[in-house]
C-alpha atoms as a PDB file:
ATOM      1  CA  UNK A   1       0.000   0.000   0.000  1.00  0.00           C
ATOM      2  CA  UNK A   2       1.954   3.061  -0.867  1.00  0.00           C
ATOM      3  CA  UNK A   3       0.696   6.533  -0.213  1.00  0.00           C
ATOM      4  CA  UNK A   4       1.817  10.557  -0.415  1.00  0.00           C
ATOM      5  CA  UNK A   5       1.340  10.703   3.457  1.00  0.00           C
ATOM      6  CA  UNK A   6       3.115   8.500   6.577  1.00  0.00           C
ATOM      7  CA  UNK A   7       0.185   6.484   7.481  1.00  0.00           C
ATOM      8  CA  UNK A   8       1.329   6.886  11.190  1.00  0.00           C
ATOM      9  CA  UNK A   9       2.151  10.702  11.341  1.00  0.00           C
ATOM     10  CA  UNK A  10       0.715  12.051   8.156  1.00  0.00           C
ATOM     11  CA  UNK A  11       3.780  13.564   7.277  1.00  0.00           C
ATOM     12  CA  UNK A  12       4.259  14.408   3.641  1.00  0.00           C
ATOM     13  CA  UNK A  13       6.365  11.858   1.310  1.00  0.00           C
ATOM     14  CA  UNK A  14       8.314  12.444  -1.298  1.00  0.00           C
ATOM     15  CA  UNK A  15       7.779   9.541  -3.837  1.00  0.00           C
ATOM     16  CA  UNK A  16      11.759   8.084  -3.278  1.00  0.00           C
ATOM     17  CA  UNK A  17      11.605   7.645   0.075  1.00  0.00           C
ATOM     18  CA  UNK A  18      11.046   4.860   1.595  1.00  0.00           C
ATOM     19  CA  UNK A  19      10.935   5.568   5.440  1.00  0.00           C
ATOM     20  CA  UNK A  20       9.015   8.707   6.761  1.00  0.00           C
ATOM     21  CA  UNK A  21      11.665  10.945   8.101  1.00  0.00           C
ATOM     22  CA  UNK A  22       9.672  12.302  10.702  1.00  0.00           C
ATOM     23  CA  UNK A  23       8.733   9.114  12.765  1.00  0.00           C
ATOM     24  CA  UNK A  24      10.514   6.135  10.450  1.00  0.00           C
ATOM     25  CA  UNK A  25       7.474   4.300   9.482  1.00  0.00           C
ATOM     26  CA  UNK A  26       8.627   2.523   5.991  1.00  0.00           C
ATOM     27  CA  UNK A  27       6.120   4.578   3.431  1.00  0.00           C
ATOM     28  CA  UNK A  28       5.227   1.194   1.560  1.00  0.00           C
ATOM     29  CA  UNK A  29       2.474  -0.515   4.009  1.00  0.00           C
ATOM     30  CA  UNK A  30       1.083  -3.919   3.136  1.00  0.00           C
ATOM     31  CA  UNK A  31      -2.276  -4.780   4.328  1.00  0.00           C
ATOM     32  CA  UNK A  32      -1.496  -7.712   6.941  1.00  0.00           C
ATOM     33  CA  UNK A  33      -2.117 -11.659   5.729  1.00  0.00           C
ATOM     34  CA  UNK A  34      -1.902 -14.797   7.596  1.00  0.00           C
ATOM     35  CA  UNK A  35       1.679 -15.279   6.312  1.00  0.00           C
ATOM     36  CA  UNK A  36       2.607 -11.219   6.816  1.00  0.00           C
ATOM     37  CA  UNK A  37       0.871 -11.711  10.699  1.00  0.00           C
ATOM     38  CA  UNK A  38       3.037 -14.678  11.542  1.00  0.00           C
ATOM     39  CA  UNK A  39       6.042 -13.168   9.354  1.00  0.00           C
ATOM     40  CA  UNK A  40       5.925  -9.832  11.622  1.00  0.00           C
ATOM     41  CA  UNK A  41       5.394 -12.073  15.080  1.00  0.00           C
ATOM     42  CA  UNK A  42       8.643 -13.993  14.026  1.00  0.00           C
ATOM     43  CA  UNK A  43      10.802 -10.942  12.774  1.00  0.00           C
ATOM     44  CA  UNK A  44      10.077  -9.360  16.442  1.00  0.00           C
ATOM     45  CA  UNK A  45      11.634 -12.214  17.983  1.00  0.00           C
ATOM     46  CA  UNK A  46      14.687 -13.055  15.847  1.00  0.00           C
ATOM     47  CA  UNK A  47      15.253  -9.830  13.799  1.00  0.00           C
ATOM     48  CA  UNK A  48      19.241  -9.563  13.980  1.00  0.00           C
ATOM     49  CA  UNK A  49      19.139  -6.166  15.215  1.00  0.00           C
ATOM     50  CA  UNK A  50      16.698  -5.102  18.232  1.00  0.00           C
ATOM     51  CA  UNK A  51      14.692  -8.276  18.333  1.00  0.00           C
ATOM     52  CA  UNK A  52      14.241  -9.875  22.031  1.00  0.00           C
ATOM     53  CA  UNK A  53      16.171 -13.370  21.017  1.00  0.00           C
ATOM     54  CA  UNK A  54      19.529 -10.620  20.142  1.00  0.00           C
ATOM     55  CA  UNK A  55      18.632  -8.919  23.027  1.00  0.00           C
ATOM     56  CA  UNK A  56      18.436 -12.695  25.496  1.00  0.00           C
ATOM     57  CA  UNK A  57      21.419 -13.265  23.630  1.00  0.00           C
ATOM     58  CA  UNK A  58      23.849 -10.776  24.211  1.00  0.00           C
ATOM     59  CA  UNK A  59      22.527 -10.137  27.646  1.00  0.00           C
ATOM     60  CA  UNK A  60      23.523 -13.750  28.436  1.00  0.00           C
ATOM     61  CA  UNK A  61      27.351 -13.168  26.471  1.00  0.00           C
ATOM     62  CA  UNK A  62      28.069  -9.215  27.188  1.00  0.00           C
ATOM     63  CA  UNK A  63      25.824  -7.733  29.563  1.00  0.00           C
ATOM     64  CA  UNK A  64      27.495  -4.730  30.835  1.00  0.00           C
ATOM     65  CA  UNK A  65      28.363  -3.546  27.037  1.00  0.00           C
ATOM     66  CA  UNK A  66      24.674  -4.045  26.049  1.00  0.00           C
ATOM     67  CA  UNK A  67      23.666  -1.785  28.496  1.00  0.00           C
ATOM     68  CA  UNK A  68      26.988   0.623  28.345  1.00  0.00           C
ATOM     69  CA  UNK A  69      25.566   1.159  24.157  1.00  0.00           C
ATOM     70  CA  UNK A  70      22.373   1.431  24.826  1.00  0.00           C
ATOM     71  CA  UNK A  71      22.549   4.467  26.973  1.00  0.00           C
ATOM     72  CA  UNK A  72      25.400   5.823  24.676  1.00  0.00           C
ATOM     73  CA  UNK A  73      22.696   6.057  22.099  1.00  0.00           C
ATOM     74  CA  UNK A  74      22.498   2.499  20.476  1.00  0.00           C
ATOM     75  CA  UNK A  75      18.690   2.467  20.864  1.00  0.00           C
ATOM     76  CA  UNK A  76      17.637   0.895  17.935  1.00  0.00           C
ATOM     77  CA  UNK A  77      20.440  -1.416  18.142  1.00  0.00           C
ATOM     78  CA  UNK A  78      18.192  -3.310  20.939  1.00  0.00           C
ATOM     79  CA  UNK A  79      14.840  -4.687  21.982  1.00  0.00           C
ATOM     80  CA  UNK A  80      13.198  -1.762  24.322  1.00  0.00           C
ATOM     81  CA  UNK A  81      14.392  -2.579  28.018  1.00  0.00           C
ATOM     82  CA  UNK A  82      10.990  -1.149  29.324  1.00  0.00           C
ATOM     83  CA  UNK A  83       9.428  -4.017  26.941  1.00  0.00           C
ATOM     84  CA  UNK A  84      11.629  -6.437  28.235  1.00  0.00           C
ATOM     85  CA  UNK A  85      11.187  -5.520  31.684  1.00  0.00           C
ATOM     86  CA  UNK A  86       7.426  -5.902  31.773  1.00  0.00           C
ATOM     87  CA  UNK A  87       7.317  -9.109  29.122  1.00  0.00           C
ATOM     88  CA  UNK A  88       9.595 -10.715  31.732  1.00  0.00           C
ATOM     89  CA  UNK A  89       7.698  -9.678  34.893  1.00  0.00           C
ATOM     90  CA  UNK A  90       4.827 -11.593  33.267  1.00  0.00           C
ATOM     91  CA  UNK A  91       6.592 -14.756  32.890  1.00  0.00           C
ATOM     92  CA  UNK A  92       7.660 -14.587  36.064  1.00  0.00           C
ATOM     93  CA  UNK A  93       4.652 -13.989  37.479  1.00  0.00           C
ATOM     94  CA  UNK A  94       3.420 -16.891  35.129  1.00  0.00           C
ATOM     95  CA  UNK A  95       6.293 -19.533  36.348  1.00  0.00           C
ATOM     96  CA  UNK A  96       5.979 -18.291  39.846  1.00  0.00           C
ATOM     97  CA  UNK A  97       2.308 -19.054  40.225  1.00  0.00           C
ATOM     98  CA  UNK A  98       2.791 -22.187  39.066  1.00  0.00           C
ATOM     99  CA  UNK A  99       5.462 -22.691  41.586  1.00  0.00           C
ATOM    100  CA  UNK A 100       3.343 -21.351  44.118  1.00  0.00           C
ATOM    101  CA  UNK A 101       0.489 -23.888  42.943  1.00  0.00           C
ATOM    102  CA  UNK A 102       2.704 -27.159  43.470  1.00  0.00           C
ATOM    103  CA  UNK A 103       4.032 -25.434  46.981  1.00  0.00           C
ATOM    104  CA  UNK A 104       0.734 -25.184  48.478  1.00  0.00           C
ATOM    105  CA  UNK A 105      -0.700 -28.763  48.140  1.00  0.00           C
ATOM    106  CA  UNK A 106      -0.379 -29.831  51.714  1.00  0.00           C
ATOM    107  CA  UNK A 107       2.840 -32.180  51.847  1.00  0.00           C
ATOM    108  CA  UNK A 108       3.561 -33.856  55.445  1.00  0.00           C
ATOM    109  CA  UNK A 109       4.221 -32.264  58.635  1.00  0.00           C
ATOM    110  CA  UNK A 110       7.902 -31.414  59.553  1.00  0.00           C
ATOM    111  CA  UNK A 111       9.183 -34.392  61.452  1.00  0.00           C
ATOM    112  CA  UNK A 112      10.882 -32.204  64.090  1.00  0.00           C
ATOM    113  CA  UNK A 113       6.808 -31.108  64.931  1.00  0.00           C
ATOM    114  CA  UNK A 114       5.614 -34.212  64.608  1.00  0.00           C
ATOM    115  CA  UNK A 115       7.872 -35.207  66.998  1.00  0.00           C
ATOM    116  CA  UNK A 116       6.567 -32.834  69.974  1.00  0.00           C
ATOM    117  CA  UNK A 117       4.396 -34.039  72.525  1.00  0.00           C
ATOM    118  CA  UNK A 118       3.252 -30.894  74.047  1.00  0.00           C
ATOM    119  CA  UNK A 119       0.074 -29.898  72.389  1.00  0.00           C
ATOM    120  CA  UNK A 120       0.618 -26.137  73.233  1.00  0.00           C
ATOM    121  CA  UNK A 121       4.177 -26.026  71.932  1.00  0.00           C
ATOM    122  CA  UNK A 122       2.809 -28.325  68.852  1.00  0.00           C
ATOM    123  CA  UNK A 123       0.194 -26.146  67.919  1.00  0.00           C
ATOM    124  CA  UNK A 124       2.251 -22.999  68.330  1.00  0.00           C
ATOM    125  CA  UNK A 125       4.834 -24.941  65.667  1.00  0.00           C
ATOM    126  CA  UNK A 126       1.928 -25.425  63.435  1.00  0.00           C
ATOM    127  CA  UNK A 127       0.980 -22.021  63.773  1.00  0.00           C
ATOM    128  CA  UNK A 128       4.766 -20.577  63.108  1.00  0.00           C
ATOM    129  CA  UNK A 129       4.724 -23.167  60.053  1.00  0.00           C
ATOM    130  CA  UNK A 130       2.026 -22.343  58.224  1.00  0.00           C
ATOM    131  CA  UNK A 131       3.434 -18.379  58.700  1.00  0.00           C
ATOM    132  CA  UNK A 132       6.440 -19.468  57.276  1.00  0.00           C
ATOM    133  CA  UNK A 133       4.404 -21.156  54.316  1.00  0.00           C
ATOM    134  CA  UNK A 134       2.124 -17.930  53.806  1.00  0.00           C
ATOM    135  CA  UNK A 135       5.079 -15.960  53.633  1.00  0.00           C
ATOM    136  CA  UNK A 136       6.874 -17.679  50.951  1.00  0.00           C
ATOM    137  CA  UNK A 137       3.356 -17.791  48.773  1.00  0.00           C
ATOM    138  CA  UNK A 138       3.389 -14.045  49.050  1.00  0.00           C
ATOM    139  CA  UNK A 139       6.513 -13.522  47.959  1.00  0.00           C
ATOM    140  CA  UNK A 140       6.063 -16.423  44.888  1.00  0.00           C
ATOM    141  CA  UNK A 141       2.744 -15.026  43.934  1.00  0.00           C
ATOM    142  CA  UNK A 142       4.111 -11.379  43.866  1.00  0.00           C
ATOM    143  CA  UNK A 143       7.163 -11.730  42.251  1.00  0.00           C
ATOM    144  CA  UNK A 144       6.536  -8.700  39.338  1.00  0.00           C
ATOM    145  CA  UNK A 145       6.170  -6.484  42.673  1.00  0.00           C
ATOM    146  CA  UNK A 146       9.450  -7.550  44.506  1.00  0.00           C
ATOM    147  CA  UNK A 147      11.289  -7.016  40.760  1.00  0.00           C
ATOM    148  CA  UNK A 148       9.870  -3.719  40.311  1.00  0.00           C
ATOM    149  CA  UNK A 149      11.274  -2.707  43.782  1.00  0.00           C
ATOM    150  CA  UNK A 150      14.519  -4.895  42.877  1.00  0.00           C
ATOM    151  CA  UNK A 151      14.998  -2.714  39.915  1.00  0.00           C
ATOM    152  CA  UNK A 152      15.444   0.698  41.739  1.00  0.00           C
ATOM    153  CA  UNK A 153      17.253  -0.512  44.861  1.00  0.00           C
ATOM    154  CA  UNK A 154      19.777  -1.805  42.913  1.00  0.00           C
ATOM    155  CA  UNK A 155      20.113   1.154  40.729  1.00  0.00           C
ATOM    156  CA  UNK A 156      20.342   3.314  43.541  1.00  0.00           C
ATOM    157  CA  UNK A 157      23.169   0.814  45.457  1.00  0.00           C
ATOM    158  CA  UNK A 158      25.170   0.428  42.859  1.00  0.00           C
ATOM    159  CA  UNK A 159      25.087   4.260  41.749  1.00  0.00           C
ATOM    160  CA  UNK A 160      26.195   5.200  45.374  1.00  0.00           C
ATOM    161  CA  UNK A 161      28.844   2.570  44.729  1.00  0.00           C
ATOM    162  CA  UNK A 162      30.295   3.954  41.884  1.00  0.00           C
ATOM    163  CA  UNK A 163      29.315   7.474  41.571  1.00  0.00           C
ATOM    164  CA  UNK A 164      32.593   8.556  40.719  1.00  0.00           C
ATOM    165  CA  UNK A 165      31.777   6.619  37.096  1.00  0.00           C
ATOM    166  CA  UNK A 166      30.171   8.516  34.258  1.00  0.00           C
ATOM    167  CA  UNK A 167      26.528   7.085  35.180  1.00  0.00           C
ATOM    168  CA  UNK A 168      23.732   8.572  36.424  1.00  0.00           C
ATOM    169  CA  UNK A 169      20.850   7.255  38.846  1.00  0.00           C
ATOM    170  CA  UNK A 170      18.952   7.201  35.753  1.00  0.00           C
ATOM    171  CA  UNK A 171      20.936   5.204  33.042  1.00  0.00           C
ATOM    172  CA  UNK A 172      21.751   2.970  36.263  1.00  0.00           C
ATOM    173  CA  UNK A 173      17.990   2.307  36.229  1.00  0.00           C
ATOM    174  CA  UNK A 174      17.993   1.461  32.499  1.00  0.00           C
ATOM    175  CA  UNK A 175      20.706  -0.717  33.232  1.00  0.00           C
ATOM    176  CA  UNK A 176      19.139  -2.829  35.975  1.00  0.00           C
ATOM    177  CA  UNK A 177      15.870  -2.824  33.676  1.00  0.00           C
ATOM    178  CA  UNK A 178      17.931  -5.336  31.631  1.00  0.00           C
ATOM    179  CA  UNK A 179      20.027  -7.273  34.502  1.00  0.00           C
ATOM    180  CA  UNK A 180      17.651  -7.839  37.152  1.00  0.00           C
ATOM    181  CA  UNK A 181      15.180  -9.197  34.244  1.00  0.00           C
ATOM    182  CA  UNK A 182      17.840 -11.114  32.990  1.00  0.00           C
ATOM    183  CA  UNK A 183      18.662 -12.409  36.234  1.00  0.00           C
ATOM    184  CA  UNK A 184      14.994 -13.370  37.205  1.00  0.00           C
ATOM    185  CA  UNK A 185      14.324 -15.437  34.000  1.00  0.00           C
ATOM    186  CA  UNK A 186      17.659 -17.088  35.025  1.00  0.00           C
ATOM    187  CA  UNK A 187      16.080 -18.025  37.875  1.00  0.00           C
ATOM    188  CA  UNK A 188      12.843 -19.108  36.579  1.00  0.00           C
ATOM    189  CA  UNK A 189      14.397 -21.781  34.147  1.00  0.00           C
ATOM    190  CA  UNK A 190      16.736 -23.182  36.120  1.00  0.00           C
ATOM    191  CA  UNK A 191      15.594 -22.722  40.170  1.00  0.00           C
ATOM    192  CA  UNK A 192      11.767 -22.678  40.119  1.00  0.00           C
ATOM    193  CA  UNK A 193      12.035 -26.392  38.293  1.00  0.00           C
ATOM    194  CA  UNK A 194      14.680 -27.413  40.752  1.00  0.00           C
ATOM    195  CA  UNK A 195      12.201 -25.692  43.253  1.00  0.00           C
ATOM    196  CA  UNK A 196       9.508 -28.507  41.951  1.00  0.00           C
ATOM    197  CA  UNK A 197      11.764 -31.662  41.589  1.00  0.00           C
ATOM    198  CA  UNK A 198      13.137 -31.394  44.745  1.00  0.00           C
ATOM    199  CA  UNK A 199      10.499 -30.139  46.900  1.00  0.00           C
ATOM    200  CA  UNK A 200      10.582 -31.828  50.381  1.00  0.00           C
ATOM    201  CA  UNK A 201      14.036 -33.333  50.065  1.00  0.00           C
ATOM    202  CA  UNK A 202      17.066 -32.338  52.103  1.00  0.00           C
ATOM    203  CA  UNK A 203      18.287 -30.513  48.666  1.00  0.00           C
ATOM    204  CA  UNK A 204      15.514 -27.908  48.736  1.00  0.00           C
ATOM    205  CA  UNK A 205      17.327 -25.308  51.046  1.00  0.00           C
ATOM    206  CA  UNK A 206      20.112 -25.372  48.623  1.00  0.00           C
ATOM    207  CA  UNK A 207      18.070 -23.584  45.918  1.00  0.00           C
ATOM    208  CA  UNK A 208      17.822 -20.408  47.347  1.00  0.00           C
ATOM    209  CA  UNK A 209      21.603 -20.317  47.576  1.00  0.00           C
ATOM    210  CA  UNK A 210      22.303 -21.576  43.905  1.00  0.00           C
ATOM    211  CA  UNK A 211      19.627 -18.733  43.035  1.00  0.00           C
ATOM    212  CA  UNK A 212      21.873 -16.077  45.180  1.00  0.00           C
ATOM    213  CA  UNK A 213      25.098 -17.301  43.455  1.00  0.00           C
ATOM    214  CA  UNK A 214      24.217 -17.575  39.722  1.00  0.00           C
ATOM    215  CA  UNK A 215      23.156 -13.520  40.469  1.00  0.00           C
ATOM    216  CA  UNK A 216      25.728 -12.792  42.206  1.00  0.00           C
ATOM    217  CA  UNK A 217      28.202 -14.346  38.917  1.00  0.00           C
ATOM    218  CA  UNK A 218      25.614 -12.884  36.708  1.00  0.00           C
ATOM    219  CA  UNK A 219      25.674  -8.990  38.448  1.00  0.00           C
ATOM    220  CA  UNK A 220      29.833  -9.239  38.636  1.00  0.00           C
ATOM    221  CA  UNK A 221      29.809  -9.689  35.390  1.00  0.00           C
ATOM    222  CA  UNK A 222      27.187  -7.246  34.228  1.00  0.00           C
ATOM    223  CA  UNK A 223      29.086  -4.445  35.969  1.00  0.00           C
ATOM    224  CA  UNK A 224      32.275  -5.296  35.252  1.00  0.00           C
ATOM    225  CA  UNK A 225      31.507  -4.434  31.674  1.00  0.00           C
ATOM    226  CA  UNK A 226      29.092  -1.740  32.603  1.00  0.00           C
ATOM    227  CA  UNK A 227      31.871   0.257  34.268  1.00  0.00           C
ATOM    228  CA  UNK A 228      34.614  -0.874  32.559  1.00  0.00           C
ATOM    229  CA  UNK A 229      36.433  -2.862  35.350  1.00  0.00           C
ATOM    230  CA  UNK A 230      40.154  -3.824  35.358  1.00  0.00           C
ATOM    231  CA  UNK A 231      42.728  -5.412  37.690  1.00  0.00           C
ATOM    232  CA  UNK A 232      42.441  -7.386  40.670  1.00  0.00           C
ATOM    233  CA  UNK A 233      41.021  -4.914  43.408  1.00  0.00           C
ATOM    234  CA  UNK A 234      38.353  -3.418  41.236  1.00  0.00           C
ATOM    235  CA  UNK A 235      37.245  -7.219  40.728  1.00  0.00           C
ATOM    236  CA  UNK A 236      37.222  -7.869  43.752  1.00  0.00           C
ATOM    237  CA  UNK A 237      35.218  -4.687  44.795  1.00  0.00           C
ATOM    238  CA  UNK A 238      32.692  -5.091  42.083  1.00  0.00           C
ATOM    239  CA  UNK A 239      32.255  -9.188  43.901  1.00  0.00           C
ATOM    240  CA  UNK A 240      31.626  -7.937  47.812  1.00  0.00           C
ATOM    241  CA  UNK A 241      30.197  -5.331  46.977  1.00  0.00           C
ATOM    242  CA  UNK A 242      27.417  -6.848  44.735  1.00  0.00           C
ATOM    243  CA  UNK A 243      27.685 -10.001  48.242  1.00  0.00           C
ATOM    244  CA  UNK A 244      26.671  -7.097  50.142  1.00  0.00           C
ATOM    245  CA  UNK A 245      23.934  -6.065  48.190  1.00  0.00           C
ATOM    246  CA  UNK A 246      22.173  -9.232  47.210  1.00  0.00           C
ATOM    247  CA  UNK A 247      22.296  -9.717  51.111  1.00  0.00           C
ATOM    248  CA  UNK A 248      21.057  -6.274  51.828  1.00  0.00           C
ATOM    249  CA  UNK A 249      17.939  -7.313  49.415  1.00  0.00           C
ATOM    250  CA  UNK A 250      17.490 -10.905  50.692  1.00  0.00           C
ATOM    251  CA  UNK A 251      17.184  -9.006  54.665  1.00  0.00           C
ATOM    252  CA  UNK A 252      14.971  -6.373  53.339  1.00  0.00           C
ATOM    253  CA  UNK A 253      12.761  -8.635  51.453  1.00  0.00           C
ATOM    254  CA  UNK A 254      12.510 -11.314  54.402  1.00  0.00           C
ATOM    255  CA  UNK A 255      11.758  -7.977  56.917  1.00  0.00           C
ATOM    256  CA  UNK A 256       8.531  -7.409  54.327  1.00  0.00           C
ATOM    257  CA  UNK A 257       7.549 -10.727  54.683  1.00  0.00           C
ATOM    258  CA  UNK A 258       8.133 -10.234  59.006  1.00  0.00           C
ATOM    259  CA  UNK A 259       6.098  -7.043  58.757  1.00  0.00           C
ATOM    260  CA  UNK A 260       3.222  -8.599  56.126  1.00  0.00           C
ATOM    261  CA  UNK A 261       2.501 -11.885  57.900  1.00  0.00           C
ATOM    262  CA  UNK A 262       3.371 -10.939  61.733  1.00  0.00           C
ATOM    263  CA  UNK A 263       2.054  -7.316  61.788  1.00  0.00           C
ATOM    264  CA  UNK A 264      -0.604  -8.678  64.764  1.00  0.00           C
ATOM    265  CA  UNK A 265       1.925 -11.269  66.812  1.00  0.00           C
ATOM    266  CA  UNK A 266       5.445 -11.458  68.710  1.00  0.00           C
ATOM    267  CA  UNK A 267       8.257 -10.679  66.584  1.00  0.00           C
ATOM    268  CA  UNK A 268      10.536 -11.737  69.018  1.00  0.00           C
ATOM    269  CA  UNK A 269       9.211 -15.215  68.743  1.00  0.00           C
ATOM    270  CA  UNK A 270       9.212 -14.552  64.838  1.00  0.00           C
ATOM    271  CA  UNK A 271      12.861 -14.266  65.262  1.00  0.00           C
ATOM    272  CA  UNK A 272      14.079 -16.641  67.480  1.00  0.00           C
ATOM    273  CA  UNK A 273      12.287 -19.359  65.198  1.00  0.00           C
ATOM    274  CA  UNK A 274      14.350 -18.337  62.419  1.00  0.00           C
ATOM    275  CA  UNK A 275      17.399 -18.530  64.358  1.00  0.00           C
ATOM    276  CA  UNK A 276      16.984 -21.959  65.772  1.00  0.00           C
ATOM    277  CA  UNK A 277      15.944 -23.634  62.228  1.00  0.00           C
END
């Protein structure tokens, strides 16, 4: 379909070009066919340049220089972080619901409270058990909340980290658009499916940590290239400091889950159950 106007804009064409120069709509518009509907679906996805497979891609093999040329201008170059950002929240929220499905079928009681005979003390472990269960279905079943606070704590801790760098808060944010997603659907392939398989076994608690350390590898990395890190102490900085702050997150989200779920009882009992597991 060709026409003397952008069919987007309505800017005038000249009959040579091909793209409108005010908004870069190509000027020749076909109407859309089965083939041209599942032709434009798959060009989104693999397209060399800017489609999300590139993007996955080179997040997964360079992530610090995707983000360093993006915010030098690249922008075409790449899928739209705020896309990918929100595309990704919804599979998350997709895989973690289904997570959160399989954990709440009711699997057998703990041994160590099957194992007390006081029916006070027993029923108080119940109690403090199930808390512990509602928490972690809160935190599964809101997962595209906890990454949309992820995104902006970690933009802010690792801009007060390296403010001396040319960065701003701002293209910090951009930049943990891409690497927290990353990083979740990381976890959603390889720990929620883990999280499944090995649900009830001594294994289980072990997740949580192989979750923390892929980041943590995955973050160092990110940075490294982000900020252009060389020689052993940088490296070394960039790898406590990013310890410091996955820990700082993993406190502050397990302090939302003590203020959601024991708002109304004893944190001090909250507490010392957490220390004696």
């Amino acid at each position: 379909m060709n026409s003397k106007h952008c069919l987007n804009c309505e800017t005038h064409l000249i009959k040579e070009q091909k793209f409108c120069p005010q908004c870069g709509q190509s000027a020749v518009i076909h109407r859309f066919t089965i083939s041209h509907f599942f032709h434009e679906a798959f060009h989104a996805f693999t397209h060399a340049d800017k489609g999300l497979l590139y993007l996955l891609k080179e997040l997964a093999i360079r992530p610090g220089i995707v983000a360093k040329e993006y915010i030098a201008g690249k922008r075409k170059k790449y899928y739209n972080p705020f896309t990918f950002f929100l595309l990704l929240a919804g599979f998350f929220v997709l895989s973690s619901t289904f997570s959160a499905s399989l954990s709440e079928k009711k699997g057998p009681i703990p041994e160590g409270i099957s194992k007390i005979e006081n029916p006070v003390k027993k029923a108080e472990a119940m109690e403090m058990y199930h808390r512990v269960g509602v928490v972690k279905n809160f935190f599964t079943k809101n997962s595209n909340f906890v990454q949309m606070i992820a995104v902006p704590f970690f933009a802010f801790y690792f801009w007060v980290i390296y403010y001396r760098k040319r960065y701003n808060y701002s293209e910090h944010l951009v930049a943990n658009l891409m690497f927290v997603s990353f990083a979740n659907l990381a976890f959603s392939i390889i720990a929620l499916p883990l999280l499944g398989v090995l649900k009830g076994s001594h294994w289980e608690p072990l997740i949580p940590l192989l979750a923390l350390l892929l980041q943590l590898i995955y973050f160092v990395v990110a940075y490294k290239g982000f900020v252009e890190l060389k020689g052993f102490w940088p490296m070394f900085k960039i790898i406590l400091t990013t310890l410091i702050g996955l820990i700082l997150w993993v406190l502050l989200t397990q302090l939302g889950s003590a203020l959601y779920v024991y708002q109304n009882s004893n944190f001090m009992d909250y507490f010392k159950h957490m220390g004696g597991r």
